[in-house]
N, C-alpha and C. Protein backbone atom coordinates (compact mmCIF):
# COMPACT_ATOMS: atom_id res chain seq x y z
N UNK A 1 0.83 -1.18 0.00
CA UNK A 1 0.00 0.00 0.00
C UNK A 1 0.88 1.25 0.00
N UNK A 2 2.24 1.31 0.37
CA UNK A 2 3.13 2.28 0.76
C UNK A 2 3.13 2.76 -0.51
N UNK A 3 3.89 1.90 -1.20
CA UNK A 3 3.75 2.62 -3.23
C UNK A 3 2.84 3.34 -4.00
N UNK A 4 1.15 2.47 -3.42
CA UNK A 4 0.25 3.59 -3.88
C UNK A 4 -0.04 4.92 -3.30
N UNK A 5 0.03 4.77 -1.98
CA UNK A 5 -0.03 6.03 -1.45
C UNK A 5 1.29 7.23 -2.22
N UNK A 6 2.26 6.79 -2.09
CA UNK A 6 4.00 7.14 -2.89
C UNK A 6 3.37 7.81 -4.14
N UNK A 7 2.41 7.77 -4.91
CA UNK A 7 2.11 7.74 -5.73
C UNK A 7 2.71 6.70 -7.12
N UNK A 8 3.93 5.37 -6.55
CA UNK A 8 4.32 5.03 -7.54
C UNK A 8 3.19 3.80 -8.39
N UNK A 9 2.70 3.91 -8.86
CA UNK A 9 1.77 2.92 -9.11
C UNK A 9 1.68 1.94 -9.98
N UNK A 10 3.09 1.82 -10.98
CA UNK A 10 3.84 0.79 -11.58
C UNK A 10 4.06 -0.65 -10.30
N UNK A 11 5.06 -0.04 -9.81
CA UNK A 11 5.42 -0.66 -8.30
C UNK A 11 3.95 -1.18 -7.78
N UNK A 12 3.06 -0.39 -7.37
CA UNK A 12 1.72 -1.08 -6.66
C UNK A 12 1.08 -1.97 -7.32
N UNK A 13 1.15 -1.71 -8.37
CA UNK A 13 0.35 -3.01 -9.16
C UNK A 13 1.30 -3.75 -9.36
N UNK A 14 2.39 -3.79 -9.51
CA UNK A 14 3.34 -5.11 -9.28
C UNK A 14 3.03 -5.97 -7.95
N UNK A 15 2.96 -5.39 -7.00
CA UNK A 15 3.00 -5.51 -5.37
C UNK A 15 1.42 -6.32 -5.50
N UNK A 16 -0.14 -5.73 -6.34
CA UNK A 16 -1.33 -6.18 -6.06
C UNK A 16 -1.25 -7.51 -6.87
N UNK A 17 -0.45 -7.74 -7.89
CA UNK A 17 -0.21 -8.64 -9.00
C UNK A 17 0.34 -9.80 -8.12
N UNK A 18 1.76 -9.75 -7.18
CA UNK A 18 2.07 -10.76 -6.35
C UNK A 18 1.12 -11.01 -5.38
N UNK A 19 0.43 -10.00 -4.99
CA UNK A 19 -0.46 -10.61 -3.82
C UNK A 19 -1.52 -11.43 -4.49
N UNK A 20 -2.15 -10.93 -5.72
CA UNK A 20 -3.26 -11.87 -5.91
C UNK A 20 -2.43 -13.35 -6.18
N UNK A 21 -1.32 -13.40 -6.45
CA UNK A 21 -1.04 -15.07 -6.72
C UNK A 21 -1.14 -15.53 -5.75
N UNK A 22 -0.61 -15.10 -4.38
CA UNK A 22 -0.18 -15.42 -3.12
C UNK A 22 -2.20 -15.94 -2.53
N UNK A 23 -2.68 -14.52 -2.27
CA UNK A 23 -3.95 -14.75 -1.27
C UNK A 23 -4.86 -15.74 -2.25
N UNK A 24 -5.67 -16.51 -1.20
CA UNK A 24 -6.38 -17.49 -2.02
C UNK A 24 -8.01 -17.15 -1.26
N UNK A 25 -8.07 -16.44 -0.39
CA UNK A 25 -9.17 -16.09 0.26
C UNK A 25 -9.99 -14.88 -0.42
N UNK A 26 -11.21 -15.21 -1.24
CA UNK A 26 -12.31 -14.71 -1.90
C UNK A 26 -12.53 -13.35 -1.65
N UNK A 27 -12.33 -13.03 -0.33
CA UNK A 27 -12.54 -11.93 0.40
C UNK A 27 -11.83 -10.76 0.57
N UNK A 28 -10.48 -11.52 0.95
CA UNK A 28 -9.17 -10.40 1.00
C UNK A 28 -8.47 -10.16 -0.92
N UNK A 29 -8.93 -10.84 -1.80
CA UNK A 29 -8.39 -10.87 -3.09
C UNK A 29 -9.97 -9.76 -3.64
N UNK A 30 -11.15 -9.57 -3.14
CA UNK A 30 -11.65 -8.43 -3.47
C UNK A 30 -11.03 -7.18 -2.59
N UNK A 31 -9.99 -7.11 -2.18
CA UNK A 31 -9.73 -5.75 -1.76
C UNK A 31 -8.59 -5.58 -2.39
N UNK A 32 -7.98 -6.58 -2.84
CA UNK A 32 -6.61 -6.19 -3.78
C UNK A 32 -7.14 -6.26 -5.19
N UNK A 33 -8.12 -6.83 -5.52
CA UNK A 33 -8.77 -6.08 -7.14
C UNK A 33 -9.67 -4.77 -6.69
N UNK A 34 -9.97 -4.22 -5.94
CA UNK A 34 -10.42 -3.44 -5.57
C UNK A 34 -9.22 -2.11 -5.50
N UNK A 35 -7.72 -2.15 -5.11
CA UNK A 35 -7.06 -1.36 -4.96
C UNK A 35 -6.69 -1.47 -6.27
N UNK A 36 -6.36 -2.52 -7.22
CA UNK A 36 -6.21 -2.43 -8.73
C UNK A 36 -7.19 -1.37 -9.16
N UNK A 37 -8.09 -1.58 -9.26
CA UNK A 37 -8.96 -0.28 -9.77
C UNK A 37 -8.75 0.81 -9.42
N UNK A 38 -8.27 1.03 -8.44
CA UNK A 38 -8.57 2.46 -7.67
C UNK A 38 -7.01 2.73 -8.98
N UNK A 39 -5.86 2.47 -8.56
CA UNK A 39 -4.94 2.60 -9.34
C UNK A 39 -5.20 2.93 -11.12
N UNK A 40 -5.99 2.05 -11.46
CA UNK A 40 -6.45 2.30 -13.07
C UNK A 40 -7.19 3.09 -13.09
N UNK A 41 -8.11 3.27 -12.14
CA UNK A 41 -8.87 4.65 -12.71
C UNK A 41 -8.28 5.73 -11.76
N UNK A 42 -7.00 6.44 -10.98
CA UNK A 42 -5.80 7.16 -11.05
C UNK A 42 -5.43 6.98 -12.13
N UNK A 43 -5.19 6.36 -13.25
CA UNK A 43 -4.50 6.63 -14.33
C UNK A 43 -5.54 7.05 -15.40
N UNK A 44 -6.88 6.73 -15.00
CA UNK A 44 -7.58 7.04 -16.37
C UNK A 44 -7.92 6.29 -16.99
N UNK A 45 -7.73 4.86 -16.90
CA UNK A 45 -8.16 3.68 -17.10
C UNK A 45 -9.20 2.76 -16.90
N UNK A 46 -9.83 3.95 -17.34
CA UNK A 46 -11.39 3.58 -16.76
C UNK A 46 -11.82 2.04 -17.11
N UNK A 47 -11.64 1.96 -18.60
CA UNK A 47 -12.22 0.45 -19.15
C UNK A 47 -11.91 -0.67 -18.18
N UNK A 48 -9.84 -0.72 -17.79
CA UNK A 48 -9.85 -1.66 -17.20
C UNK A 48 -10.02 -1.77 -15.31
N UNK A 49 -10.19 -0.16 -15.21
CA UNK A 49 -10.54 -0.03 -13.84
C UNK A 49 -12.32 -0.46 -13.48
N UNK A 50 -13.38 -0.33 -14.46
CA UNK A 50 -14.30 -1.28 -14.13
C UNK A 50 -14.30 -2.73 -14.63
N UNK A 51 -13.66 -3.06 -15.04
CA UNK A 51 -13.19 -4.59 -14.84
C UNK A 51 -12.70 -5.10 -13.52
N UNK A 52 -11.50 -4.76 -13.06
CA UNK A 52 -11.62 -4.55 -11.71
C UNK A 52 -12.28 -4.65 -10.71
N UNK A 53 -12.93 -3.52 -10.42
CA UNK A 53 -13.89 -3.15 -9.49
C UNK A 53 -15.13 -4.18 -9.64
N UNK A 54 -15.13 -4.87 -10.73
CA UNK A 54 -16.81 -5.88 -11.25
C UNK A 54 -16.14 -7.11 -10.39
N UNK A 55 -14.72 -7.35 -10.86
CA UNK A 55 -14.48 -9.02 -10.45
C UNK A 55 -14.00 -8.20 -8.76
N UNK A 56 -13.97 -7.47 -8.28
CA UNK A 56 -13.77 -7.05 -7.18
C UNK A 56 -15.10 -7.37 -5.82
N UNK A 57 -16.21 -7.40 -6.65
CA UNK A 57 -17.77 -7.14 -5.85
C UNK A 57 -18.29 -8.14 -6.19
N UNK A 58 -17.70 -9.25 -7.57
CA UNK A 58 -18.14 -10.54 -7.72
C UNK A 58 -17.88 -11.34 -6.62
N UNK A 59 -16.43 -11.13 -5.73
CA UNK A 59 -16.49 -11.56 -4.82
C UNK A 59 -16.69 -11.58 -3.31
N UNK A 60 -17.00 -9.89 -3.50
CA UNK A 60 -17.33 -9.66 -2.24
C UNK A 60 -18.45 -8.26 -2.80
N UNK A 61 -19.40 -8.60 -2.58
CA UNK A 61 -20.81 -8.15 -3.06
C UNK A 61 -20.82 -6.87 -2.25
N UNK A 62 -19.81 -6.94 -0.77
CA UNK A 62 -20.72 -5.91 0.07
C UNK A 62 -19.38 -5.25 0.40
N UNK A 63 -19.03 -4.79 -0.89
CA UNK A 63 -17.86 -3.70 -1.05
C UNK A 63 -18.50 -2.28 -1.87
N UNK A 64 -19.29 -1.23 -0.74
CA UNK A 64 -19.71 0.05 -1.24
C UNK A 64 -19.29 0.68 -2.16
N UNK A 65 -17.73 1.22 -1.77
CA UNK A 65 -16.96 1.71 -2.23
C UNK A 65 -16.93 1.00 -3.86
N UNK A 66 -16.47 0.14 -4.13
CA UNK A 66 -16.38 -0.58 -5.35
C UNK A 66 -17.44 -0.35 -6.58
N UNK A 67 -18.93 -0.45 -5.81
CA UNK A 67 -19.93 0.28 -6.38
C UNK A 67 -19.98 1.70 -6.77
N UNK A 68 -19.69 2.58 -5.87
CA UNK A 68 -19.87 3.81 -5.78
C UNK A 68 -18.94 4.12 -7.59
N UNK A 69 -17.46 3.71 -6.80
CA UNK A 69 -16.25 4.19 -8.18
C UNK A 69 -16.75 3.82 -9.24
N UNK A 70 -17.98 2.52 -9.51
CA UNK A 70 -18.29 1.80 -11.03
C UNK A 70 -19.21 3.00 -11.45
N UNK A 71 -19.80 3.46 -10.45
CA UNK A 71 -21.52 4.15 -10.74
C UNK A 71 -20.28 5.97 -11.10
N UNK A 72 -19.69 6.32 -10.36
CA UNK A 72 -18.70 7.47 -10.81
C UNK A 72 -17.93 7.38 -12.29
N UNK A 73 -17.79 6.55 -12.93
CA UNK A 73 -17.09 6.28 -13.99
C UNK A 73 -18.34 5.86 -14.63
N UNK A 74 -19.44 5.44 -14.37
CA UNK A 74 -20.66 5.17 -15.76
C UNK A 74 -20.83 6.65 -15.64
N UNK A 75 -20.88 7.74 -14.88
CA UNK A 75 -21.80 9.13 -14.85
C UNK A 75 -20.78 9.39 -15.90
N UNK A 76 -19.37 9.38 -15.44
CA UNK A 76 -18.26 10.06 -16.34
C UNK A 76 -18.66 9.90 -17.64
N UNK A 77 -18.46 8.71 -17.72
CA UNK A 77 -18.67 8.29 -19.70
C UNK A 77 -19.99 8.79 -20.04
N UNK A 78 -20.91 8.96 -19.36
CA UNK A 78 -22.09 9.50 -19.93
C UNK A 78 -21.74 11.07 -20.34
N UNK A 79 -21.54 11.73 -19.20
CA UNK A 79 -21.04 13.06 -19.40
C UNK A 79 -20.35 12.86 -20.94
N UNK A 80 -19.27 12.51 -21.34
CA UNK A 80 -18.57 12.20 -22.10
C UNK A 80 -19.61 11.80 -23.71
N UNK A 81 -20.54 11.11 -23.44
CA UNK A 81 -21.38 10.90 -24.72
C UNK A 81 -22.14 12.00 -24.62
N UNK A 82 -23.12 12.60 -23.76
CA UNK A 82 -23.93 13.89 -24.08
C UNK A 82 -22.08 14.99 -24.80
N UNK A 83 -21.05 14.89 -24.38
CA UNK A 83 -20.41 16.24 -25.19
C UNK A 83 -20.35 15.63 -26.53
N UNK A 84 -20.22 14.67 -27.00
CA UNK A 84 -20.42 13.91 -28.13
C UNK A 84 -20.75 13.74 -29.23
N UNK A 85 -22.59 14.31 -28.16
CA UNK A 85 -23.71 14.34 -29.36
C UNK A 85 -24.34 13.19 -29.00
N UNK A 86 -23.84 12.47 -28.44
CA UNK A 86 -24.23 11.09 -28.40
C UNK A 86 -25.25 10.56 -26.92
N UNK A 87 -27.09 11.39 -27.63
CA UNK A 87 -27.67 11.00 -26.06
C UNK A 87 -28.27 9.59 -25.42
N UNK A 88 -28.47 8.52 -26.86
CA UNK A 88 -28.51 7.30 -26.35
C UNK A 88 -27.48 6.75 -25.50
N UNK A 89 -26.78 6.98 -26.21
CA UNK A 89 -25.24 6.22 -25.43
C UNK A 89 -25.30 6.57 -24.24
N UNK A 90 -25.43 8.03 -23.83
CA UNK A 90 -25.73 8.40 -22.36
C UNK A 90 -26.10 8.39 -21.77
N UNK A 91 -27.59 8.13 -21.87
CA UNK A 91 -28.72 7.57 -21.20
C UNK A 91 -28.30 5.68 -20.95
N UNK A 92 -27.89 4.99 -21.56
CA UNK A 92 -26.93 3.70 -20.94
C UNK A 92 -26.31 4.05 -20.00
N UNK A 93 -24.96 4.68 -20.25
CA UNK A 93 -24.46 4.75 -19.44
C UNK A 93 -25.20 5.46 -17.85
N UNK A 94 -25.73 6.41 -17.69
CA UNK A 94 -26.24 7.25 -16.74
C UNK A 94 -27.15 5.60 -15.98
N UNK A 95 -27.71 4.97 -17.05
CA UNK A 95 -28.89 4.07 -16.49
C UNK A 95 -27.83 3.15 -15.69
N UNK A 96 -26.44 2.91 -16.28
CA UNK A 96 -26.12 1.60 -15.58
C UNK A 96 -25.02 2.02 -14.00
N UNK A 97 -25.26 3.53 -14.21
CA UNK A 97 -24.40 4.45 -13.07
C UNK A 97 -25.57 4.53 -11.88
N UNK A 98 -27.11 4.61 -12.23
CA UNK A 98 -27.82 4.49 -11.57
C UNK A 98 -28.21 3.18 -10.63
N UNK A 99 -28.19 2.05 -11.30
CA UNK A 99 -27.74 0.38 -10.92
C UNK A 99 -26.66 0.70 -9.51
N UNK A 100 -25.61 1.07 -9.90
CA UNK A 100 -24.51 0.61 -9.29
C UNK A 100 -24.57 1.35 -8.02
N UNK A 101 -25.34 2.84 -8.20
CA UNK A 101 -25.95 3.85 -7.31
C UNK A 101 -26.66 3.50 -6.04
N UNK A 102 -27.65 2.42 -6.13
CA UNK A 102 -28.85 1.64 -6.07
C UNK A 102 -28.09 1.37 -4.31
């Protein structure tokens, strides 16, 4: 955790990468795909930071936070299709930011 805080975040995801080989417990491996995300979407990586955060709450359902960041990044991309032009697309997205809201 020292690295992400450091801001080095090459290093942290190296560090979340050994831990997921290591932990085998369902529970503590949703908080290290859970800090993967947080890291990818710090970089902007949204696509693979809700990947993340999904197999993060697949295994531990009653991770708020995890929700919250998916439902913050569907508003984003919506924002992102209304500048676009694009209001179907946005209305998806907004609908599936609302889900995750829930």
């Amino acid at each position: 955790m020292s690295a992400q805080s450091e801001g080095n975040y090459a290093e942290a995801l190296q560090n979340y990468y050994e831990a997921m080989r290591l932990e085998i417990d369902p529970y503590d491996r949703s908080y290290i795909l859970y800090n993967i995300g947080l890291i990818h979407t710090s970089n902007g990586e949204h696509t693979k930071a809700l990947e993340y955060y999904f197999r993060a709450v697949e295994r531990n359902p009653f991770l708020p936070q995890a929700f919250n960041n998916m439902a913050v990044i569907c508003h984003y991309r919506g924002e992102q299709a209304i500048r676009q032009g694009d209001s179907e697309i946005a209305e998806a997205w907004f609908d599936q930011a609302a889900e995750y809201w829930k």
